[in-house]
N, C-alpha and C. Protein backbone atom coordinates (compact mmCIF):
# COMPACT_ATOMS: atom_id res chain seq x y z
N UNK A 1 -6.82 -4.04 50.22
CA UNK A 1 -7.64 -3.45 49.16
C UNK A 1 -7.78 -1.95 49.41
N UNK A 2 -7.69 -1.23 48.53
CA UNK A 2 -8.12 0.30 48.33
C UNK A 2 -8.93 0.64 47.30
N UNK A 3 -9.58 1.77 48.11
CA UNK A 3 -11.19 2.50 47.22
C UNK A 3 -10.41 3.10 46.11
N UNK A 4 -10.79 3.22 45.04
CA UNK A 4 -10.50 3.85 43.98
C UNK A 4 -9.82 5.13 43.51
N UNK A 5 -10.95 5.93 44.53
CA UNK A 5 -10.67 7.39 44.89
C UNK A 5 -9.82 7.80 45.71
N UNK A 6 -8.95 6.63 46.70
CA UNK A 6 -8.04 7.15 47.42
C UNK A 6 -6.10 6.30 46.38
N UNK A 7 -6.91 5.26 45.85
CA UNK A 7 -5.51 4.98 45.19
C UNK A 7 -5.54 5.93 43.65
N UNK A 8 -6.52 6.68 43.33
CA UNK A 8 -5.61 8.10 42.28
C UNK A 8 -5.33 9.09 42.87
N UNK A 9 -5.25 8.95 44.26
CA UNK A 9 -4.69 10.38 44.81
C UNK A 9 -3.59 9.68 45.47
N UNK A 10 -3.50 8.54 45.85
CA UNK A 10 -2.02 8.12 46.22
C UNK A 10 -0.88 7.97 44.87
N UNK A 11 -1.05 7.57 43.72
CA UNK A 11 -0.62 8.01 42.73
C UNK A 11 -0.25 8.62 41.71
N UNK A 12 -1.15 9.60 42.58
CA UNK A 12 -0.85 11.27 42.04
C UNK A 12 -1.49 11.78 40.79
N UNK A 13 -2.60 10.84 40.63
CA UNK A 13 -3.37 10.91 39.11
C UNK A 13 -4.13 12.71 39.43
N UNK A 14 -4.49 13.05 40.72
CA UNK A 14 -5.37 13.75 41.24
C UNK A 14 -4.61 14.65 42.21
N UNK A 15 -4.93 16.15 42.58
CA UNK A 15 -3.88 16.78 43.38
C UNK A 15 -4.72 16.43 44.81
N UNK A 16 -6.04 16.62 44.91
CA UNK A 16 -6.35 16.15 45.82
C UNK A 16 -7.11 14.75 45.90
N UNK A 17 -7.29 14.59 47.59
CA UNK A 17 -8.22 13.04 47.83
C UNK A 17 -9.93 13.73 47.28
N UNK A 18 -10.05 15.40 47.42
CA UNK A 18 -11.63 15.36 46.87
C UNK A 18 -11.75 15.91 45.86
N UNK A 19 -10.53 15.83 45.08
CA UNK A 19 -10.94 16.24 43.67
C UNK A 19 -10.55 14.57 43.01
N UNK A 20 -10.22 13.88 43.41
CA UNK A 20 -10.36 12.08 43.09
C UNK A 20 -11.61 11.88 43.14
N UNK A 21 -12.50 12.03 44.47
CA UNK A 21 -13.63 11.70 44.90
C UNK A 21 -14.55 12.73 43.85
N UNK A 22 -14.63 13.66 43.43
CA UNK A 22 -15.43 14.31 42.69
C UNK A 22 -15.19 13.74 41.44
N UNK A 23 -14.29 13.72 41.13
CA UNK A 23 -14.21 12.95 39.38
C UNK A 23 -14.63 11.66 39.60
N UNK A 24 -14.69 11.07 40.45
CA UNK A 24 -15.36 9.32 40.77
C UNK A 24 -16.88 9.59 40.32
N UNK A 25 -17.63 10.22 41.41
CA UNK A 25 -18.87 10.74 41.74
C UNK A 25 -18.90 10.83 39.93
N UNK A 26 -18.61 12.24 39.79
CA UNK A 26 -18.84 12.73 37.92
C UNK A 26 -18.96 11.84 37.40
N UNK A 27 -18.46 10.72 36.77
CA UNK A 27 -18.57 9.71 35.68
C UNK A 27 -17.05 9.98 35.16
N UNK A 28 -16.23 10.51 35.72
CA UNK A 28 -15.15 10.45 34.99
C UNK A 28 -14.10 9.59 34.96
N UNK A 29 -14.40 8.73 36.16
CA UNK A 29 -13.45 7.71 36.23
C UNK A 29 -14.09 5.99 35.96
N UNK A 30 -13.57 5.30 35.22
CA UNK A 30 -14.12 3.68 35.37
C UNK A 30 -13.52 2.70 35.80
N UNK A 31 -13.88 2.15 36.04
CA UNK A 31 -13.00 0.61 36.42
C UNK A 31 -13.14 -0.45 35.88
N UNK A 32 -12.70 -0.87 34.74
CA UNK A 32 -12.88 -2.24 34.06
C UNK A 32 -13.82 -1.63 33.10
N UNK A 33 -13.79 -0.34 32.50
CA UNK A 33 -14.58 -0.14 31.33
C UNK A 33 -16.52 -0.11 31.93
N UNK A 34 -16.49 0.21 33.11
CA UNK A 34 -18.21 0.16 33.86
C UNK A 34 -17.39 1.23 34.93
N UNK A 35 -18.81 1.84 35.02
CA UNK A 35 -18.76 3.00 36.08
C UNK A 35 -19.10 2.73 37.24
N UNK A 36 -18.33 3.25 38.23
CA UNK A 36 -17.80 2.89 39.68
C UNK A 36 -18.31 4.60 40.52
N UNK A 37 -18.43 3.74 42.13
CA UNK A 37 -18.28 4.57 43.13
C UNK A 37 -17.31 5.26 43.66
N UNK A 38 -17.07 5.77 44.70
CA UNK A 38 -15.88 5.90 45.06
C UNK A 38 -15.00 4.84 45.96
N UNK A 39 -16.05 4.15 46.48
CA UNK A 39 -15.94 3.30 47.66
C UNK A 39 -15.13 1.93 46.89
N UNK A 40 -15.76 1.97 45.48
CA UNK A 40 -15.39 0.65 44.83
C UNK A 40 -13.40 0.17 45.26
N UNK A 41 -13.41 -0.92 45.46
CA UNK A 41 -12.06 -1.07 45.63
C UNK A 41 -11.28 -1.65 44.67
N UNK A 42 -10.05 -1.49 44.44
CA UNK A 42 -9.14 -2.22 43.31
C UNK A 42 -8.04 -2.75 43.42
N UNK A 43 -7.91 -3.48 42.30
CA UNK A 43 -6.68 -4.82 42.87
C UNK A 43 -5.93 -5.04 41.84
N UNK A 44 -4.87 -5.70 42.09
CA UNK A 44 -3.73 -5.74 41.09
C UNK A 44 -4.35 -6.34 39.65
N UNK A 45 -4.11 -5.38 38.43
CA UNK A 45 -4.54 -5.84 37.15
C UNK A 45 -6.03 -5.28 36.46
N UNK A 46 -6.36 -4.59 37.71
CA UNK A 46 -7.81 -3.68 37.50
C UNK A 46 -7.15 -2.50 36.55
N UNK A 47 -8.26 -1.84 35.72
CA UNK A 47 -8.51 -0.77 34.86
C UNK A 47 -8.80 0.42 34.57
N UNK A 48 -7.99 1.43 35.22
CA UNK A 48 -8.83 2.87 35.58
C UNK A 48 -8.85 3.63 34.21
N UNK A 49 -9.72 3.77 33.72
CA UNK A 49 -9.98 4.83 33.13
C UNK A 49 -10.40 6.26 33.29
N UNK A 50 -9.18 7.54 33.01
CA UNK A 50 -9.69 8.76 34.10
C UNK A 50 -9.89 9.76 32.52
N UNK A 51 -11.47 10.32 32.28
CA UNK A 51 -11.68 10.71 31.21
C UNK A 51 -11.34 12.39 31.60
N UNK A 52 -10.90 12.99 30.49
CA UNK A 52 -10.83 14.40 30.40
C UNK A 52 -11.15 14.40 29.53
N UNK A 53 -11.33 15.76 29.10
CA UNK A 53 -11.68 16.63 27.95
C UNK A 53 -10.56 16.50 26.65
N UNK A 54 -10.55 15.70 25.96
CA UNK A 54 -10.40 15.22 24.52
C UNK A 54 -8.63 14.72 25.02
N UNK A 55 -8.80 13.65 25.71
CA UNK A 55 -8.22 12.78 25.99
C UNK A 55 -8.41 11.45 27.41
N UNK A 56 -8.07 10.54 26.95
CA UNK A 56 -8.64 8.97 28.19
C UNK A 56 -7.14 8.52 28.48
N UNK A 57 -7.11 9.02 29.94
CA UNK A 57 -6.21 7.89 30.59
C UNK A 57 -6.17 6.76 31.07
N UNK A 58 -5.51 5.74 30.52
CA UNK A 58 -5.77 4.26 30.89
C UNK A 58 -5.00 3.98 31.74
N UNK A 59 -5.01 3.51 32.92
CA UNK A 59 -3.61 2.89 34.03
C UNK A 59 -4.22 1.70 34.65
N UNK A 60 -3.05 0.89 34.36
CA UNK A 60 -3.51 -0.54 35.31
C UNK A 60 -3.25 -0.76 36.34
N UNK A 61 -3.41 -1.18 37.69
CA UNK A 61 -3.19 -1.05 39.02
C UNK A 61 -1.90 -2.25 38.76
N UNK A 62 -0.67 -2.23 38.93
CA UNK A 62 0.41 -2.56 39.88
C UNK A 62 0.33 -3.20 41.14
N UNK A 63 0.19 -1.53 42.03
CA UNK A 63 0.34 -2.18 43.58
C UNK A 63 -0.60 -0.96 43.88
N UNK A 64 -1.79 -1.77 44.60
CA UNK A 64 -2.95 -0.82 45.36
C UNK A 64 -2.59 -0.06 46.85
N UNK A 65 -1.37 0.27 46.50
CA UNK A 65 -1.31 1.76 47.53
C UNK A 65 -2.02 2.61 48.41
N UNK A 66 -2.17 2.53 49.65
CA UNK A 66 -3.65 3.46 49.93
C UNK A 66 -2.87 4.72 50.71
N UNK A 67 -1.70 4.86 50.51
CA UNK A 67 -1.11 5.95 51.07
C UNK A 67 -0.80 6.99 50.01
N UNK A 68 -0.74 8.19 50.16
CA UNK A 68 0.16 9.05 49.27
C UNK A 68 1.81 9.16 49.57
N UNK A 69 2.26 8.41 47.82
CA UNK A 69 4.00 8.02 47.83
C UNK A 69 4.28 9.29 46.91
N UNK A 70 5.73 9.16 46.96
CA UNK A 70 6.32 10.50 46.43
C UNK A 70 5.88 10.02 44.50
N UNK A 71 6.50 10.66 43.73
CA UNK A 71 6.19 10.59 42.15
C UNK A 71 7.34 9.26 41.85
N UNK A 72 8.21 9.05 42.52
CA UNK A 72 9.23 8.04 41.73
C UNK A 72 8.47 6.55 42.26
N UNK A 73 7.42 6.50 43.50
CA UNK A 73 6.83 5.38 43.99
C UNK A 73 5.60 5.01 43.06
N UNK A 74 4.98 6.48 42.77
CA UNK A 74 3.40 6.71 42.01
C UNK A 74 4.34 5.76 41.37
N UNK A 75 4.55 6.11 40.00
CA UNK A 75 4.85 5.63 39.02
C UNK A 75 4.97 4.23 38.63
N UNK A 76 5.50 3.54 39.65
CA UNK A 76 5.84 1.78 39.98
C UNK A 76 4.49 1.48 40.28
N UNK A 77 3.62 2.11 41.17
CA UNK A 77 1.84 1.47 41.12
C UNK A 77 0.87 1.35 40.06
N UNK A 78 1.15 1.97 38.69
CA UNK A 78 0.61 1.54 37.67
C UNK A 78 1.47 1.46 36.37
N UNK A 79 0.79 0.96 35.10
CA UNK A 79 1.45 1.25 34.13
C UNK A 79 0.73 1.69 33.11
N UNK A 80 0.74 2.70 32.91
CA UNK A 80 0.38 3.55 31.94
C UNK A 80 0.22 2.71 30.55
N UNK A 81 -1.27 2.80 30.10
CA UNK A 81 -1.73 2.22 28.72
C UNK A 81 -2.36 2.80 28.23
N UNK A 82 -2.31 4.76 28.33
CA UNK A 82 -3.06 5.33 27.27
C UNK A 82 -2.23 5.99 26.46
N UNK A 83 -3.00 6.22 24.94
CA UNK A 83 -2.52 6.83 23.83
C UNK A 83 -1.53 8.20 24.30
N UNK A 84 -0.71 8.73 23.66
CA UNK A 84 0.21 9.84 23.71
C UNK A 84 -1.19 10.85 23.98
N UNK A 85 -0.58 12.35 24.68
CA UNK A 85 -1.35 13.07 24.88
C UNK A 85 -1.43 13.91 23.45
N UNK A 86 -2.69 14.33 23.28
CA UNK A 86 -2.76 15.10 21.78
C UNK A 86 -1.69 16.29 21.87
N UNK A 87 -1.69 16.56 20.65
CA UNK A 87 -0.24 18.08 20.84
C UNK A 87 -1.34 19.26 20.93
N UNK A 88 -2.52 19.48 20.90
CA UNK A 88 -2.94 21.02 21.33
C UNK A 88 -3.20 20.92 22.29
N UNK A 89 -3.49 19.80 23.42
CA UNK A 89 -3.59 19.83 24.83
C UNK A 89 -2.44 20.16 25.65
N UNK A 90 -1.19 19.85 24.71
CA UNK A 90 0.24 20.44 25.56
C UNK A 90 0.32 21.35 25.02
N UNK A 91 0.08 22.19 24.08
CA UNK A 91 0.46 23.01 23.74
C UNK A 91 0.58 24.48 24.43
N UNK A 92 1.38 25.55 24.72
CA UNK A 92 1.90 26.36 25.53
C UNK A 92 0.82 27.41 25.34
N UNK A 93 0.09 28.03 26.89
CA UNK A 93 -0.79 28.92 26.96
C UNK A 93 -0.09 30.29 27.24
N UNK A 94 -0.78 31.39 26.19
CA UNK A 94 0.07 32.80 26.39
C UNK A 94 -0.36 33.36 27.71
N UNK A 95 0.55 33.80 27.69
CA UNK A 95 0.76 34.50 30.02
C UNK A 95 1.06 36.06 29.86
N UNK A 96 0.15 36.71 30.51
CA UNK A 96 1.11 38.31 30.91
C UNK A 96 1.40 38.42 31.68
N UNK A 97 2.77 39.06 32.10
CA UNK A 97 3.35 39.55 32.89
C UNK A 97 2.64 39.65 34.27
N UNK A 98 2.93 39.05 35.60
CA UNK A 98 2.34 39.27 36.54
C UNK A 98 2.45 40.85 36.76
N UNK A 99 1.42 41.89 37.28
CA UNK A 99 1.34 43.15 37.33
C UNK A 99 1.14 44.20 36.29
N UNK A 100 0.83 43.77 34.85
CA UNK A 100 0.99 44.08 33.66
C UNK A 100 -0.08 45.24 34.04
N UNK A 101 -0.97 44.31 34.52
CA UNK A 101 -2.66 44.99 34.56
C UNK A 101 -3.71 44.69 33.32
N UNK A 102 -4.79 44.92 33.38
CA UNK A 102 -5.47 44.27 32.17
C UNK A 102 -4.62 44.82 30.98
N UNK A 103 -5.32 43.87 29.99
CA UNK A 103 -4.65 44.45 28.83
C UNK A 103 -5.54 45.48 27.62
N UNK A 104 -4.82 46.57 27.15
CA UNK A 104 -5.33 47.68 26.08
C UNK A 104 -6.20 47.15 25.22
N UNK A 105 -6.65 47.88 24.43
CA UNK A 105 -7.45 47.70 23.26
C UNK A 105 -7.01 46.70 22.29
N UNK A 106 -5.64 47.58 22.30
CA UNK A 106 -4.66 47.12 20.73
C UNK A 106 -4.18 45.67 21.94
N UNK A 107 -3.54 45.45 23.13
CA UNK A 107 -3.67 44.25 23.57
C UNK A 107 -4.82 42.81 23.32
N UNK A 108 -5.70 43.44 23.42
CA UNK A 108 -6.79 42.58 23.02
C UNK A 108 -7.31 42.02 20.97
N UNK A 109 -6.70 43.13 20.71
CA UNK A 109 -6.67 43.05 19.27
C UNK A 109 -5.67 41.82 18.48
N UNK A 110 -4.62 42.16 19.18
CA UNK A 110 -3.38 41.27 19.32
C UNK A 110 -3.80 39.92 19.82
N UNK A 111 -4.09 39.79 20.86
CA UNK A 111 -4.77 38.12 21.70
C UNK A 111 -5.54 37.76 20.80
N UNK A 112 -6.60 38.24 19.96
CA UNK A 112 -7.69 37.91 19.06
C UNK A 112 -6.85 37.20 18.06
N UNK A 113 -5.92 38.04 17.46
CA UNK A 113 -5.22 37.54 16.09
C UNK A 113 -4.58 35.97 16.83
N UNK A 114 -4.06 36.06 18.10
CA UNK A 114 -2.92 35.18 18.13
C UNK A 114 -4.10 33.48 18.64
N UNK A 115 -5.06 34.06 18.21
CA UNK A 115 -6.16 32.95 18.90
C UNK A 115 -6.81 32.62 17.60
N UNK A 116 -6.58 33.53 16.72
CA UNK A 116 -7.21 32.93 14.80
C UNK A 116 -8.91 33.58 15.03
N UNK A 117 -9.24 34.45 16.01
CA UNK A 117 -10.49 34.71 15.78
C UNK A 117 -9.96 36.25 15.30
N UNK A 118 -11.65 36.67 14.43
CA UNK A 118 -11.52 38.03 13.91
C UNK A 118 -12.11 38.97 14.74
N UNK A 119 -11.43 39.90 14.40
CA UNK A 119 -12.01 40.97 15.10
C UNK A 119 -13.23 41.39 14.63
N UNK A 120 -14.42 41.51 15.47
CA UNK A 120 -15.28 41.96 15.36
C UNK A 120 -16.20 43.81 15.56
C-alpha cells in the first residue's frame, strides 16, 4: 500500500513529493470523490481526483507504486479518466526575449492590446 501523496509524485502527477503533500493538505486532491490526508493510502481501482484551476483530473490507480518511475512506467500506473484539457489552458503564453529588459511604454501598449484589455 502507498500514501497518496507519495504515489502522485511517483507518477509524476506532481514535480515534487512536497508539492503532492501540499496539494493533499489544500483540498486539492480526493480519493473516491471525499477528501483525504496525505497519509491516506491507495489501492488498485481507487480515484484520485487532482483539482486545478478550471480543470479536474481524474486517474484511477493501476499499480500503487511508491517509488518514483520514469514517464513511460508513470503512465502504466494509472488510467487517465478526465475530460480533454480546455484549449485556453494550453493555449501559448507570450515570452520576451531573455535580456530584452523590461519592456517600453509602446511595449506595454502592445501587451495590453494583445491581452483584449484597453488602454487606460
Amino acid at each position: 500500500m502507498t500514501r497518496v501523496d507519495v504515489w502522485l509524485w511517483s507518477v509524476r502527477a506532481f514535480k515534487t513529493r512536497s508539492m503532492a503533500t501540499a496539494a493533499v493538505k489544500g483540498g486539492h486532491v480526493r480519493l473516491n470523490d471525499e477528501p483525504v490526508k496525505p497519509a491516506k493510502t491507495v489501492k488498485p481501482g481507487d480515484r484520485v481526483t487532482i483539482h486545478t484551476p478550471g480543470w479536474d483530473r481524474v486517474l484511477e490507480v493501476v499499480d500503487p507504486v511508491s517509488k518514483r518511475v520514469g514517464a513511460k512506467l508513470a503512465v502504466e500506473a494509472y488510467r487517465d479518466l478526465s475530460l480533454p484539457r480546455p484549449e485556453y489552458l494550453s493555449a501559448p503564453v507570450a515570452r520576451r526575449d531573455r535580456g530584452a529588459g523590461r519592456p517600453t511604454k509602446k511595449d506595454r501598449r502592445e501587451i495590453e492590446n494583445l491581452l483584449g484589455r484597453e488602454n487606460r
